[in-house]
C-alpha atoms as a PDB file:
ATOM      1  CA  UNK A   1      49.561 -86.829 -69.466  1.00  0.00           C
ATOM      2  CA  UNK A   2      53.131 -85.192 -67.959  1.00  0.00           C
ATOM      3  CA  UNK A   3      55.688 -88.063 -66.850  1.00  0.00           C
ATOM      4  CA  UNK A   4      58.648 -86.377 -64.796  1.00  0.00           C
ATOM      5  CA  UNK A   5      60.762 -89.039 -65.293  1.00  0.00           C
ATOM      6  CA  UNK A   6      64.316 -88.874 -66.853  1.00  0.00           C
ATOM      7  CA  UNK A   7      64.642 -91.403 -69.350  1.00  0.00           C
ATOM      8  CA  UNK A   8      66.652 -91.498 -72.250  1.00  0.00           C
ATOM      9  CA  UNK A   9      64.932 -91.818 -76.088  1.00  0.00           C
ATOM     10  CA  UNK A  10      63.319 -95.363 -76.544  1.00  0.00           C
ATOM     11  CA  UNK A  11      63.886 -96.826 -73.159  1.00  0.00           C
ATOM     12  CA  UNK A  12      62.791 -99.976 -72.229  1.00  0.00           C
ATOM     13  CA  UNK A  13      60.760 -99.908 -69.036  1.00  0.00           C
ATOM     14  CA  UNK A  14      59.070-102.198 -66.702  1.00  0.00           C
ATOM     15  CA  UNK A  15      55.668-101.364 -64.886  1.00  0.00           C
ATOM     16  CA  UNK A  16      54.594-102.461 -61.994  1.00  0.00           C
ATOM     17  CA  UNK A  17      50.850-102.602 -59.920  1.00  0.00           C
ATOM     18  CA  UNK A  18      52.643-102.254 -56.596  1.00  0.00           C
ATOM     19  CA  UNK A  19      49.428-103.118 -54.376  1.00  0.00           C
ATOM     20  CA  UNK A  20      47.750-106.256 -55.698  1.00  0.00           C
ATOM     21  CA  UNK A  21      44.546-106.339 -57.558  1.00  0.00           C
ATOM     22  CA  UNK A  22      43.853-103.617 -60.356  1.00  0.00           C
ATOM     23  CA  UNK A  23      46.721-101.660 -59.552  1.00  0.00           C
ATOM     24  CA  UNK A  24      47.906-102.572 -62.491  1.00  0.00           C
ATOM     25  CA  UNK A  25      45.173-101.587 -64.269  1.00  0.00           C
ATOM     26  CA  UNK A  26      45.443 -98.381 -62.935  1.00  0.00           C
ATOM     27  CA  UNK A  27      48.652 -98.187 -64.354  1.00  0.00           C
ATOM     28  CA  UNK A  28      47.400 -98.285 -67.695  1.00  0.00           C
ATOM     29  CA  UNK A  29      47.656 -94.208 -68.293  1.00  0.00           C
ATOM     30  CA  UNK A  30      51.133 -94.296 -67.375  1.00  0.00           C
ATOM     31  CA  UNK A  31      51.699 -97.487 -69.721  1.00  0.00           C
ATOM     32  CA  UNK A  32      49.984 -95.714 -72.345  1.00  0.00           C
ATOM     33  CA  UNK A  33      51.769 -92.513 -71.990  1.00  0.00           C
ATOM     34  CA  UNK A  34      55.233 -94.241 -72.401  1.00  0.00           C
ATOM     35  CA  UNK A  35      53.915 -95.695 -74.981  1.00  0.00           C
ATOM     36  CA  UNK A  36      52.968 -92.620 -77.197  1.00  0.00           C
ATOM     37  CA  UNK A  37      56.842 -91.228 -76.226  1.00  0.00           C
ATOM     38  CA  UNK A  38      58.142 -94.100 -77.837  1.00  0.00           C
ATOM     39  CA  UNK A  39      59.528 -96.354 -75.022  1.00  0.00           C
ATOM     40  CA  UNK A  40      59.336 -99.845 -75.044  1.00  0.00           C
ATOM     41  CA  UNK A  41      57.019-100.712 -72.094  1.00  0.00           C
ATOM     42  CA  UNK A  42      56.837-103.881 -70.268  1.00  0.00           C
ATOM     43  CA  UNK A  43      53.852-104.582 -67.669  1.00  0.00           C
ATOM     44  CA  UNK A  44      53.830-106.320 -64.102  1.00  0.00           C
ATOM     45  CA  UNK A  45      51.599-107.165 -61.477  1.00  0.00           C
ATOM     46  CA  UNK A  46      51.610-108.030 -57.862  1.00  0.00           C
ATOM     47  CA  UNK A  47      48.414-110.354 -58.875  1.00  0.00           C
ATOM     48  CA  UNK A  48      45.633-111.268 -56.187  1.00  0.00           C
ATOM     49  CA  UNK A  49      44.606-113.568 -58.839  1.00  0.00           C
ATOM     50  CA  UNK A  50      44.469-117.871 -58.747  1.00  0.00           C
ATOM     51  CA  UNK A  51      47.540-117.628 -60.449  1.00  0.00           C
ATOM     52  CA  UNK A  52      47.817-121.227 -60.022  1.00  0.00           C
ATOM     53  CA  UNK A  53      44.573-122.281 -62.014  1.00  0.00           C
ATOM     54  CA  UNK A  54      45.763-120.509 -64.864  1.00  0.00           C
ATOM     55  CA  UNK A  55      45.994-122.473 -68.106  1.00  0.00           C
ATOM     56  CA  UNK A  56      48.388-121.373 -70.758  1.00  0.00           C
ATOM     57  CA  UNK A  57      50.630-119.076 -68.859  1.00  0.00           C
ATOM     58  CA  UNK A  58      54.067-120.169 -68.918  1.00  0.00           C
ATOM     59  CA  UNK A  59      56.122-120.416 -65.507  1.00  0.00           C
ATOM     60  CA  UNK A  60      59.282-119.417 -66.590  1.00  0.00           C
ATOM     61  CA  UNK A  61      60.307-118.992 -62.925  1.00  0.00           C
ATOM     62  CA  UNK A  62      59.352-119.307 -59.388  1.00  0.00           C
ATOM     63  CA  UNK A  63      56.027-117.767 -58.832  1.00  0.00           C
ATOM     64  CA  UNK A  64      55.609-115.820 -61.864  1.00  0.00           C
ATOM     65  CA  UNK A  65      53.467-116.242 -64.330  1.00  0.00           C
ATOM     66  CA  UNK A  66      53.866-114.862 -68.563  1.00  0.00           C
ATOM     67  CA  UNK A  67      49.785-114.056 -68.798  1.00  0.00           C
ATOM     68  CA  UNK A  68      48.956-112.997 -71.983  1.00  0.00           C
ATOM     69  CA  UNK A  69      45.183-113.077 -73.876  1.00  0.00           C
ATOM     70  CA  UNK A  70      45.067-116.218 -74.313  1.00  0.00           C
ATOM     71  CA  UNK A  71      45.514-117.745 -70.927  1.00  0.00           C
ATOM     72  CA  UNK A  72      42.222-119.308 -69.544  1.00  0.00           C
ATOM     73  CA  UNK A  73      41.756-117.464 -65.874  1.00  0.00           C
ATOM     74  CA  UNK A  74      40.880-119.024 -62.623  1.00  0.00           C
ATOM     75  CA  UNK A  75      37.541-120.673 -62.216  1.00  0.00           C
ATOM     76  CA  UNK A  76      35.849-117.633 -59.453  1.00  0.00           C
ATOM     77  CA  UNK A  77      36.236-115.476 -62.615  1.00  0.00           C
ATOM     78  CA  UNK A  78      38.744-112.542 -60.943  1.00  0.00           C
ATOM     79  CA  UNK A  79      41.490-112.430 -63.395  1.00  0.00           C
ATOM     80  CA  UNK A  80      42.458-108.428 -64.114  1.00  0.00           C
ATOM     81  CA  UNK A  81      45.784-109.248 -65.684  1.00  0.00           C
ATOM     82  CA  UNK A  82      44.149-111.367 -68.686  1.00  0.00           C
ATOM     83  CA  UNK A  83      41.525-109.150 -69.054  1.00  0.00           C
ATOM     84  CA  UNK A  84      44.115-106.246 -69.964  1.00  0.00           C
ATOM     85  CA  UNK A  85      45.961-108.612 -72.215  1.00  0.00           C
ATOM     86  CA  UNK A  86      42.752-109.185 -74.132  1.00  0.00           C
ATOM     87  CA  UNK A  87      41.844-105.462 -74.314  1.00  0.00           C
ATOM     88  CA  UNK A  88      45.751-104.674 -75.350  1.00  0.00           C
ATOM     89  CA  UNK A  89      45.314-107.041 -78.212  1.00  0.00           C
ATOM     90  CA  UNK A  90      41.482-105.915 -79.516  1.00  0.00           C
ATOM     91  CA  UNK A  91      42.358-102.167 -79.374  1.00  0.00           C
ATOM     92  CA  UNK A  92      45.902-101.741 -79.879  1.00  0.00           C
ATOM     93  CA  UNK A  93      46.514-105.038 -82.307  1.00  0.00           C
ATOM     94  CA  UNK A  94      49.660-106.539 -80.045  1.00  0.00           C
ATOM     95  CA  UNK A  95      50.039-109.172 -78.136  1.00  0.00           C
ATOM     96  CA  UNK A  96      50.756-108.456 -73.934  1.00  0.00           C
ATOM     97  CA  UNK A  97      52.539-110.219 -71.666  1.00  0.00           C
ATOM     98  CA  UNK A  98      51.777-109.195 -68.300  1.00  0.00           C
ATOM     99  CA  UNK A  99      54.482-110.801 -65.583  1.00  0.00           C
ATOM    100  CA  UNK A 100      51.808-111.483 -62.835  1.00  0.00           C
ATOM    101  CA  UNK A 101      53.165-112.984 -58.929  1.00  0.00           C
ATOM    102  CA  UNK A 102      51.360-113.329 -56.081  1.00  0.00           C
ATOM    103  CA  UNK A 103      51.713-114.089 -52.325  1.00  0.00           C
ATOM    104  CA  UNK A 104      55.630-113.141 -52.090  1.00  0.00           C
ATOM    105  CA  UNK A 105      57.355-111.548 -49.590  1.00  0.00           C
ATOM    106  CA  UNK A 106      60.438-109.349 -50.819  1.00  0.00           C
ATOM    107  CA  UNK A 107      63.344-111.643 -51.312  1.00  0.00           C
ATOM    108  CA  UNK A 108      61.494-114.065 -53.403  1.00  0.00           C
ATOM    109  CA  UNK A 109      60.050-110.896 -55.600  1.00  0.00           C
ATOM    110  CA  UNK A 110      63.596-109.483 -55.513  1.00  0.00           C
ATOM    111  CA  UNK A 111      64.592-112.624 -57.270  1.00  0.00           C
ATOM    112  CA  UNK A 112      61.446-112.495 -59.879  1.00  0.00           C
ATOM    113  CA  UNK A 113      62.436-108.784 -60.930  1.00  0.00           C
ATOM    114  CA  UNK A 114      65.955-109.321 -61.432  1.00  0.00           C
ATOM    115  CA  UNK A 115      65.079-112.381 -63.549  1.00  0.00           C
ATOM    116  CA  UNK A 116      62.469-109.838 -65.385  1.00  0.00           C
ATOM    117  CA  UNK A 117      65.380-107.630 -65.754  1.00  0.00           C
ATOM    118  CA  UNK A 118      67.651-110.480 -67.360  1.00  0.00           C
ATOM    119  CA  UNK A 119      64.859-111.584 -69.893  1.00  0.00           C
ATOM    120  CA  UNK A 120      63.338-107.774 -70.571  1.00  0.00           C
ATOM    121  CA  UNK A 121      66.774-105.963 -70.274  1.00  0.00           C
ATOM    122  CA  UNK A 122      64.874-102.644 -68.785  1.00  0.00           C
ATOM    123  CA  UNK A 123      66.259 -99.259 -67.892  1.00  0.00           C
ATOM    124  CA  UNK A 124      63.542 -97.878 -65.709  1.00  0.00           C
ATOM    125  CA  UNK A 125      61.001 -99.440 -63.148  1.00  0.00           C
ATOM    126  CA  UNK A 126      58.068 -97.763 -62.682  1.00  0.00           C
ATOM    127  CA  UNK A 127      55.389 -99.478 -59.380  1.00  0.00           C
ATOM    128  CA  UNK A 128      52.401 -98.001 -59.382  1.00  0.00           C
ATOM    129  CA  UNK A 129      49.548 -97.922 -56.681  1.00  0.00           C
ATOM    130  CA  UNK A 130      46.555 -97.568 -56.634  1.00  0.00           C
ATOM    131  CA  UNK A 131      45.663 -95.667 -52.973  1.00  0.00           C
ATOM    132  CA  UNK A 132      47.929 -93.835 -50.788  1.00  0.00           C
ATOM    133  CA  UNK A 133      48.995 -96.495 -47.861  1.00  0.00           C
ATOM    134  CA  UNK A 134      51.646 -97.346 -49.412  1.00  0.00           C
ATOM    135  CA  UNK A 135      53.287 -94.213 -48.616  1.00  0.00           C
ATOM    136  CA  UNK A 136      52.955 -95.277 -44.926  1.00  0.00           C
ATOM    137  CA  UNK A 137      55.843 -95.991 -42.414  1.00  0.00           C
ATOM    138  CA  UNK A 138      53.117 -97.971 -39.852  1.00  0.00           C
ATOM    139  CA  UNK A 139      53.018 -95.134 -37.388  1.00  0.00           C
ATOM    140  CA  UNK A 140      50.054 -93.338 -39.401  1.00  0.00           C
ATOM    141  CA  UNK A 141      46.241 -92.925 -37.510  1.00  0.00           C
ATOM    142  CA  UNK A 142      45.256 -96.042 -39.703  1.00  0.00           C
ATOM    143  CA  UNK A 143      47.365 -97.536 -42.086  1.00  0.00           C
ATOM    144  CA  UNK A 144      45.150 -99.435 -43.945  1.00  0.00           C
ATOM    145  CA  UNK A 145      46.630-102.523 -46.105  1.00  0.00           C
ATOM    146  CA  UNK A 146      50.218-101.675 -47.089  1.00  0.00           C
ATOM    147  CA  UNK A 147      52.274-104.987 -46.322  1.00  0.00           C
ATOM    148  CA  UNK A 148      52.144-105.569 -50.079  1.00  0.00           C
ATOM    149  CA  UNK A 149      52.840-101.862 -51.635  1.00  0.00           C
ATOM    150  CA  UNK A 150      55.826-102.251 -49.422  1.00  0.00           C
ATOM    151  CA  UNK A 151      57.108-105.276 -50.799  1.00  0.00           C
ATOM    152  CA  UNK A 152      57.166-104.255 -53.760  1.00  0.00           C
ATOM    153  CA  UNK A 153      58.937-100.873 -52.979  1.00  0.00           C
ATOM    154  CA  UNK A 154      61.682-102.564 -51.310  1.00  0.00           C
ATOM    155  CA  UNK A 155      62.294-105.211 -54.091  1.00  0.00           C
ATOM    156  CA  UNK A 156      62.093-102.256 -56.518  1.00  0.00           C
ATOM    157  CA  UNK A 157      64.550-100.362 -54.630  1.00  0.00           C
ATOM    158  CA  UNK A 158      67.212-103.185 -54.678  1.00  0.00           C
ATOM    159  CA  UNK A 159      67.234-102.968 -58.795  1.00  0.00           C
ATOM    160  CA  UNK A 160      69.965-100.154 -57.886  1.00  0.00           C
ATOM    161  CA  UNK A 161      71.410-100.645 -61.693  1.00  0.00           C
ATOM    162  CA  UNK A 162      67.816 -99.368 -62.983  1.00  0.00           C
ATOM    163  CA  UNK A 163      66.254 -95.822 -62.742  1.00  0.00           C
ATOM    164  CA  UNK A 164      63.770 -96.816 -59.827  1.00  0.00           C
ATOM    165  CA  UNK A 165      60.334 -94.301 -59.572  1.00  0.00           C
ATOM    166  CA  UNK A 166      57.135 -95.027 -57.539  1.00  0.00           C
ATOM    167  CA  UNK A 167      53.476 -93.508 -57.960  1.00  0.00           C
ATOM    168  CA  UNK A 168      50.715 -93.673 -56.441  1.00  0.00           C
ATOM    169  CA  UNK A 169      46.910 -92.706 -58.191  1.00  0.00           C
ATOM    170  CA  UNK A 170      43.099 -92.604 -56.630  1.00  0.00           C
ATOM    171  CA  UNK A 171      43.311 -90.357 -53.941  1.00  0.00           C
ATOM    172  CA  UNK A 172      41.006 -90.083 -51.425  1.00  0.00           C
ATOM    173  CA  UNK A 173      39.100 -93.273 -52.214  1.00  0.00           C
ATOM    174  CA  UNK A 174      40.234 -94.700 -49.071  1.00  0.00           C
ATOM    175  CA  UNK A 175      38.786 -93.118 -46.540  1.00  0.00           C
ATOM    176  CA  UNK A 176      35.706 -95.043 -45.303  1.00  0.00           C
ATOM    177  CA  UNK A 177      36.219 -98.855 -45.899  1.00  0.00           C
ATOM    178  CA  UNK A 178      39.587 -98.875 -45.088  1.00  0.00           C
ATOM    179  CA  UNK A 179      39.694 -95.613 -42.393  1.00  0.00           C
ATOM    180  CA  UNK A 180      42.508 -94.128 -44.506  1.00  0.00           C
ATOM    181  CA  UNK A 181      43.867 -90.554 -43.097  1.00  0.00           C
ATOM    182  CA  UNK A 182      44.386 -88.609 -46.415  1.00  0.00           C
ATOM    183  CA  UNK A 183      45.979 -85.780 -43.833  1.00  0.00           C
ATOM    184  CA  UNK A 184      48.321 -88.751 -42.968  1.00  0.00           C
ATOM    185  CA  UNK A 185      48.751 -89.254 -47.007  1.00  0.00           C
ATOM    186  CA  UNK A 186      49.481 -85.632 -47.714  1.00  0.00           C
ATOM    187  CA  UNK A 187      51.743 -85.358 -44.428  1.00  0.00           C
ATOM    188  CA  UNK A 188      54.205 -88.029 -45.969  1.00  0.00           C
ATOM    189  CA  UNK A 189      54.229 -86.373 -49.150  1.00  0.00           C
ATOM    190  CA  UNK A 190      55.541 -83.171 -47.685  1.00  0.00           C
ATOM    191  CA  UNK A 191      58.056 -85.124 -45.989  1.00  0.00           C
ATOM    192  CA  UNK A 192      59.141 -86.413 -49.959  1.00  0.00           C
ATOM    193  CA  UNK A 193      59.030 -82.575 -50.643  1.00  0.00           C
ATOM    194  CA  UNK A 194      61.293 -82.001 -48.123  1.00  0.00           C
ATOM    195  CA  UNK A 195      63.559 -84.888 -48.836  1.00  0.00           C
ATOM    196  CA  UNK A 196      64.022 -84.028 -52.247  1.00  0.00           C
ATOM    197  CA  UNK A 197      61.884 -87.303 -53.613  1.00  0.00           C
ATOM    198  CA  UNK A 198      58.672 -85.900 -54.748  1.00  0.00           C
ATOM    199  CA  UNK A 199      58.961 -85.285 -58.925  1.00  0.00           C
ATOM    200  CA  UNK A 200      55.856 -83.833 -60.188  1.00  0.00           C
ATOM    201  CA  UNK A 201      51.609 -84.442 -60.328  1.00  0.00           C
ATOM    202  CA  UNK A 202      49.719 -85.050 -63.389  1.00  0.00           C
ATOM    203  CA  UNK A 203      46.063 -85.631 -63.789  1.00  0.00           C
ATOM    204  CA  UNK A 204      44.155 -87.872 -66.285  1.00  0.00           C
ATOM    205  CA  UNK A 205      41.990 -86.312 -68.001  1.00  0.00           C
ATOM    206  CA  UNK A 206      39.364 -87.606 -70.100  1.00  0.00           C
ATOM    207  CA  UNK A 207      40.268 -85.160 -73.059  1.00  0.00           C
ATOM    208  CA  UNK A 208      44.006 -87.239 -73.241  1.00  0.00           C
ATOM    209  CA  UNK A 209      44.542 -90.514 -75.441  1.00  0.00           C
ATOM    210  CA  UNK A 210      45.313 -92.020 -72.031  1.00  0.00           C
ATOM    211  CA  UNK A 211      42.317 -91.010 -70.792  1.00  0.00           C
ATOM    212  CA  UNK A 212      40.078 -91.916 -73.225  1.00  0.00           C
ATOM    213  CA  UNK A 213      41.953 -95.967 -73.801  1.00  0.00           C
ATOM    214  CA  UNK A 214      41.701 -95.884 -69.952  1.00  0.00           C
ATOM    215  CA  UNK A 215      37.925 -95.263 -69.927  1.00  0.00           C
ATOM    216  CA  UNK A 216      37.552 -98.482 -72.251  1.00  0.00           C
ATOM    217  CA  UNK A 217      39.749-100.757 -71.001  1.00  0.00           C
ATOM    218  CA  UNK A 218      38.361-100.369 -67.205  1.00  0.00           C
ATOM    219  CA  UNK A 219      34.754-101.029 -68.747  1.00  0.00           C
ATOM    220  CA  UNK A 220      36.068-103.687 -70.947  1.00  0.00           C
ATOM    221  CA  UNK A 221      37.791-105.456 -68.041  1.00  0.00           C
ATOM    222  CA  UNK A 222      34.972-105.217 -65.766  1.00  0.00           C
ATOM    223  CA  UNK A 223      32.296-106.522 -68.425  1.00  0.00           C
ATOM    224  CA  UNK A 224      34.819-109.967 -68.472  1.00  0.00           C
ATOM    225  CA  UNK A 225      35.072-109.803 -64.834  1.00  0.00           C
ATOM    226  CA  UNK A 226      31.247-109.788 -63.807  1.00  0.00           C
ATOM    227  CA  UNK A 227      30.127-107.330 -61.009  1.00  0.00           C
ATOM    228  CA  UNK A 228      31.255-109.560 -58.092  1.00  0.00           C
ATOM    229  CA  UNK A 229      34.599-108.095 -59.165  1.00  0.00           C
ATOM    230  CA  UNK A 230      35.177-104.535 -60.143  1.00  0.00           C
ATOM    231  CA  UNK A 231      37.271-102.632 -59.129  1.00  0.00           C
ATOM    232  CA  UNK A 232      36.487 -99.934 -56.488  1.00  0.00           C
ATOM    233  CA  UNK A 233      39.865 -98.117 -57.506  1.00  0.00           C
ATOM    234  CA  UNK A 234      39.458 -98.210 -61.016  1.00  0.00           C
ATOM    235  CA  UNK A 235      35.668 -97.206 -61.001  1.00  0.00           C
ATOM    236  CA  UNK A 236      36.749 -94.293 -58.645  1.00  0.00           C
ATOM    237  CA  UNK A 237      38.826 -93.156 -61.465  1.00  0.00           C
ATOM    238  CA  UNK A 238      36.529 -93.844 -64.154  1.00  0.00           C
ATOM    239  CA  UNK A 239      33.807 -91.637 -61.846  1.00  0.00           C
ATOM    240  CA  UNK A 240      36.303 -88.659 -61.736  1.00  0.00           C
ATOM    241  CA  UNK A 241      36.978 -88.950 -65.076  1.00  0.00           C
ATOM    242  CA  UNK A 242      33.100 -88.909 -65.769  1.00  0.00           C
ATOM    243  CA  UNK A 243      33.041 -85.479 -63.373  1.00  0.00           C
ATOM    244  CA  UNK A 244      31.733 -87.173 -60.372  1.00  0.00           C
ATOM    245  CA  UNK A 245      31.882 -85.441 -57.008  1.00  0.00           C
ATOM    246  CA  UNK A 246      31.297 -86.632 -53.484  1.00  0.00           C
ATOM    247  CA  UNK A 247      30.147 -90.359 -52.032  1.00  0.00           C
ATOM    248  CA  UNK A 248      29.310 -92.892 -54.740  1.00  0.00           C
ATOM    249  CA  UNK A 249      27.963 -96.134 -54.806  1.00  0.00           C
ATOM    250  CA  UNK A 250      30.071 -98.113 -57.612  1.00  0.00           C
ATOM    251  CA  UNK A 251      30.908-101.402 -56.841  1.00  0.00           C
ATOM    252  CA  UNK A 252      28.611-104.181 -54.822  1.00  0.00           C
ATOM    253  CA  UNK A 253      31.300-103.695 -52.467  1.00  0.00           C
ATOM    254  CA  UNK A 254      30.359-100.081 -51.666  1.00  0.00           C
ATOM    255  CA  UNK A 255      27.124-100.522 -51.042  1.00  0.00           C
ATOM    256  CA  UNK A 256      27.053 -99.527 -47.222  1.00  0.00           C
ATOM    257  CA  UNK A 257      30.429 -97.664 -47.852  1.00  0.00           C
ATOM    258  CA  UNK A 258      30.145 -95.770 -50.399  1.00  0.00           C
ATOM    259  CA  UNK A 259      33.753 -93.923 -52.476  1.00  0.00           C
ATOM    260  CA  UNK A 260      34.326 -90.632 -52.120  1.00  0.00           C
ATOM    261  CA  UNK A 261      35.096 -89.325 -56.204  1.00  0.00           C
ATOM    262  CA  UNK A 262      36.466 -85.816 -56.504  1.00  0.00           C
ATOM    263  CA  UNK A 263      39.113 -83.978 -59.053  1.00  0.00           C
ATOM    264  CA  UNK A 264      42.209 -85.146 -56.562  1.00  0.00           C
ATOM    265  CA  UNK A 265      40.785 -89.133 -57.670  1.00  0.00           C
ATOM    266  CA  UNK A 266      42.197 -88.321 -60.981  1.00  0.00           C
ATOM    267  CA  UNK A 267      46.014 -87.103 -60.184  1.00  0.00           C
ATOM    268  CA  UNK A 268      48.883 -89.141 -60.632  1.00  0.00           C
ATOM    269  CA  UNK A 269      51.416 -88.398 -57.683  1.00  0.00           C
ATOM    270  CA  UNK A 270      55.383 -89.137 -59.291  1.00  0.00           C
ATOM    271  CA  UNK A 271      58.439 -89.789 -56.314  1.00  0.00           C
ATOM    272  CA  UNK A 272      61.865 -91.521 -56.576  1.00  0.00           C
ATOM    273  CA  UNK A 273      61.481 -94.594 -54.924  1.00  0.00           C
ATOM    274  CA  UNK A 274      64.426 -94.871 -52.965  1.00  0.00           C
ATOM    275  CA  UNK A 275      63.776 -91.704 -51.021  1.00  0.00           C
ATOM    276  CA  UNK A 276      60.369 -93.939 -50.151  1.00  0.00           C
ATOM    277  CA  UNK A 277      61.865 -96.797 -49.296  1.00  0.00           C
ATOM    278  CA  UNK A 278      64.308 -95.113 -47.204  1.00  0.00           C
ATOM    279  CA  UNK A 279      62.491 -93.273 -45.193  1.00  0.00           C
ATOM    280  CA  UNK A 280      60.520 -96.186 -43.432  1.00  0.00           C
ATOM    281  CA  UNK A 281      61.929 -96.727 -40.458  1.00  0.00           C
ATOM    282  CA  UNK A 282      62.303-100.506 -40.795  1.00  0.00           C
ATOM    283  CA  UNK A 283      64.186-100.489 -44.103  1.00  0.00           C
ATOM    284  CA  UNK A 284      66.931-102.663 -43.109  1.00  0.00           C
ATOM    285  CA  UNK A 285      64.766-104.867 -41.699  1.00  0.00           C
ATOM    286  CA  UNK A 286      62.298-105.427 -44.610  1.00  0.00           C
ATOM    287  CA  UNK A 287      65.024-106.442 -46.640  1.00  0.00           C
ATOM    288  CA  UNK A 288      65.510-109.454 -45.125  1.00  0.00           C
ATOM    289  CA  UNK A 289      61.838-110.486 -44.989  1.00  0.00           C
ATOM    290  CA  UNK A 290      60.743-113.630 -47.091  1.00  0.00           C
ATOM    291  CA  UNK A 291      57.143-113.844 -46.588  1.00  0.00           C
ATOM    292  CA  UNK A 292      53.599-111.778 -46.583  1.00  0.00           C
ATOM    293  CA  UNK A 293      53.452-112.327 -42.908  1.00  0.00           C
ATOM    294  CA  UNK A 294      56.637-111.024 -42.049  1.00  0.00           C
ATOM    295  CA  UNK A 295      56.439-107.708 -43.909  1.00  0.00           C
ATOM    296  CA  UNK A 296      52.501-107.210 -41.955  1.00  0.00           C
ATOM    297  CA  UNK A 297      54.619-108.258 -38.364  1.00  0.00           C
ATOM    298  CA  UNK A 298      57.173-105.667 -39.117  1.00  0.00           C
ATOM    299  CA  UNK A 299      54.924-102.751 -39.819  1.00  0.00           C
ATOM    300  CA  UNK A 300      52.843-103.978 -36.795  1.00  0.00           C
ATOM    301  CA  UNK A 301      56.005-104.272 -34.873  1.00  0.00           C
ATOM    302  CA  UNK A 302      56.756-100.644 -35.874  1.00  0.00           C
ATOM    303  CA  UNK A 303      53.663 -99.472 -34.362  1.00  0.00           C
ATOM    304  CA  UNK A 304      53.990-100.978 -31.178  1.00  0.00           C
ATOM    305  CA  UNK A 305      57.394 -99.647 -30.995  1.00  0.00           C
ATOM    306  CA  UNK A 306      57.033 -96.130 -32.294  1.00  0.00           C
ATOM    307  CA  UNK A 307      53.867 -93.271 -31.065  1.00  0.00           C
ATOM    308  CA  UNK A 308      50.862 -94.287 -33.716  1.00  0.00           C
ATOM    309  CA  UNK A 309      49.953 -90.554 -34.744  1.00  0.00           C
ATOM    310  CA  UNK A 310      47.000 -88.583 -33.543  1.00  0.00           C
ATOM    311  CA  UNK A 311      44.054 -88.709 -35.795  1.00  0.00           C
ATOM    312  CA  UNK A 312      44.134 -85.350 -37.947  1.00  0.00           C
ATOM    313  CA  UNK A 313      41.968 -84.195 -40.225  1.00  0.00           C
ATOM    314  CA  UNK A 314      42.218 -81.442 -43.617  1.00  0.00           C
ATOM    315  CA  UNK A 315      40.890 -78.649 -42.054  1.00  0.00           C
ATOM    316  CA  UNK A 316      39.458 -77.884 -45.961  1.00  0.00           C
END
């Protein structure tokens, strides 16, 4: 798998799920690719998980929790970010610490990364997301759920001192549960095309180490997770990687909405992430924005204020 990022011989870097959930499980190829170039790769997620009813994970600061394999999850059984500390340890023989936080706005997870960036010393961050929305500047058709993928951009953007990039993965899996516009999607890339801030696309393959290490940890993680809880991102992947085309039923959550799986599921879109963050219209303003809440009244806000775009479609 291609990275198109410029980092110098053995770099330390830290990534990110930008979006909650298995985002950073869909991180993993990226991870893994570092990995084989001989950086030094630390792992963090924006966690939708009980973080709270997790035993053994140290809280060595406000909100954020050190999960590693053998922290006991929360009792409803959704706990993504052990689960990938267990698999790290069984096939790669190391122990993982994955730096998981949940329910904060941007100033409170600007203070979390540059704490990570005391303790893990990194040169790079890396967020990664799994969907498009977070791409979105609020005046898109439908702009799905991107209050958190925001957050994280604009804590991530305030690391100035660090080489800041932002991808996103699992494209076109959006479309019917949450009403995504992938024309919207592809629209804002252009505009990072024209900016100067899109870097490159890769796909996973199932033929690359990533690939494969992917394939097994998503089926390892959703085997400890129980079917109430797989991922509908990660088995979109793991269908495109299996050479699935067109609507699939693959989680008990897609049942009456079933994912749309094609070759684009499988590539691994690469931009700087301050030409992201800056070209949201309320960029100033989301830097000052504490809570959850605030950052979903400011893209809301940005709607009302701004012309919501006409619904488009790919005429493909």
């Amino acid at each position: 798998m291609h990275l198109p990022f410029d980092l110098a011989p053995e770099s330390s870097v830290l990534v990110a799920g930008a979006g909650g959930g298995y985002d950073v499980v869909c991180a993993l190829p990226i991870v893994l690719a570092l990995r084989e170039m001989g950086h030094k790769v630390h792992i963090a997620s924006y966690s939708f998980s009980r973080l709270q009813e997790v035993k053994g994970a140290e809280e060595p600061h406000p909100n954020l929790f050190a999960v590693t394999a053998e922290s006991e999850g929360p009792r409803n059984g959704y706990f993504p970010e052990g689960y990938l500390a267990q698999w790290w340890e069984k096939q790669l023989s190391e122990k993982l610490t994955v730096w998981s936080y949940a329910g904060v706005g941007v100033k409170p997870l600007t203070l979390i990364f540059a704490h990570l960036c005391e303790k893990l010393s990194p040169d790079a961050i890396i967020l990664v997301d799994a969907g498009v929305d977070g791409m979105f500047e609020g005046t898109e058709f439908n702009i799905g759920t991107p209050a958190i993928d925001t957050i994280s951009i604009f804590s991530a953007y305030q690391l100035s001192h660090l080489k800041r990039y932002y991808a996103f993965t699992a494209f076109g899996t959006e479309g019917r549960q949450h009403s995504v516009r992938h024309a919207d999607a592809l629209m804002r890339v252009a505009q990072q095309v024209a900016l100067g801030g899109m870097l490159d696309v890769s796909a996973l393959l199932p033929s690359n180490p990533a690939g494969k290490l992917f394939m097994e940890a998503v089926d390892f993680i959703h085997a400890k997770a129980g079917p109430e809880w797989h991922s509908n991102m990660a088995s979109s992947i793991l269908a495109a990687l299996k050479g699935k085309f067109g609507h699939h039923d693959l989680t008990l959550k897609t049942t009456e909405s079933p994912i749309w799986v094609s070759p684009l599921t499988l590539l691994y879109w690469f931009f700087k992430l301050e030409s992201i963050a800056e070209a949201k219209p309320f960029a100033a303003k989301a830097l000052k924005t504490e809570t959850v809440q605030e950052m979903t009244s400011l893209i809301e806000e940005t709607r009302a204020t701004y012309s919501v775009l006409p619904k488009l479609d790919i005429p493909i």
